[in-house]
Protein backbone atom coordinates (compact mmCIF):
# COMPACT_ATOMS: atom_id res chain seq x y z
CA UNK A 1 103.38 335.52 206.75
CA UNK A 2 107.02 334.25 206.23
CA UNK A 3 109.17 337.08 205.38
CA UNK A 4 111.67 337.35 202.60
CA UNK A 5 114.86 336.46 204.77
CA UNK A 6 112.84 333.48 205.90
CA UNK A 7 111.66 332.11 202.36
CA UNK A 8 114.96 332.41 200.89
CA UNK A 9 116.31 330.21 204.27
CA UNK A 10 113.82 327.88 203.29
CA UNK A 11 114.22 327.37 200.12
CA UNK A 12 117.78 327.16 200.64
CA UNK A 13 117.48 323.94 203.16
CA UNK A 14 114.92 322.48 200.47
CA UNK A 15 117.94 322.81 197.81
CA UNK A 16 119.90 321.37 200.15
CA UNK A 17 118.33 318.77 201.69
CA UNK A 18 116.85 317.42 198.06
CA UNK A 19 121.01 317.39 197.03
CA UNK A 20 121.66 315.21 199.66
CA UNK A 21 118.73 312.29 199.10
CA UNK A 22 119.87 312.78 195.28
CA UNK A 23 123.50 312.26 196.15
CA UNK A 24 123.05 309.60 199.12
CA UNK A 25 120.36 307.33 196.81
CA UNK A 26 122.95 305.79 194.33
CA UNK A 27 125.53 305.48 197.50
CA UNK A 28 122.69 303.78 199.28
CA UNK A 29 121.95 301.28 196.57
């Protein structure tokens, strides 16, 4: 199991990395 420290890190490159494909799509169009 994952713990705590390593959920939160994950979520936190999830937020991130969603951000970016939201912010790059209407760039990319």
């Amino acid at each position: 199991m994952l713990s705590e420290y390593e959920w939160q890190a994950i979520i936190l490159s999830l937020k991130v990395s969603s951000v970016a494909v939201l912010v790059s799509l209407p760039l990319g169009i």
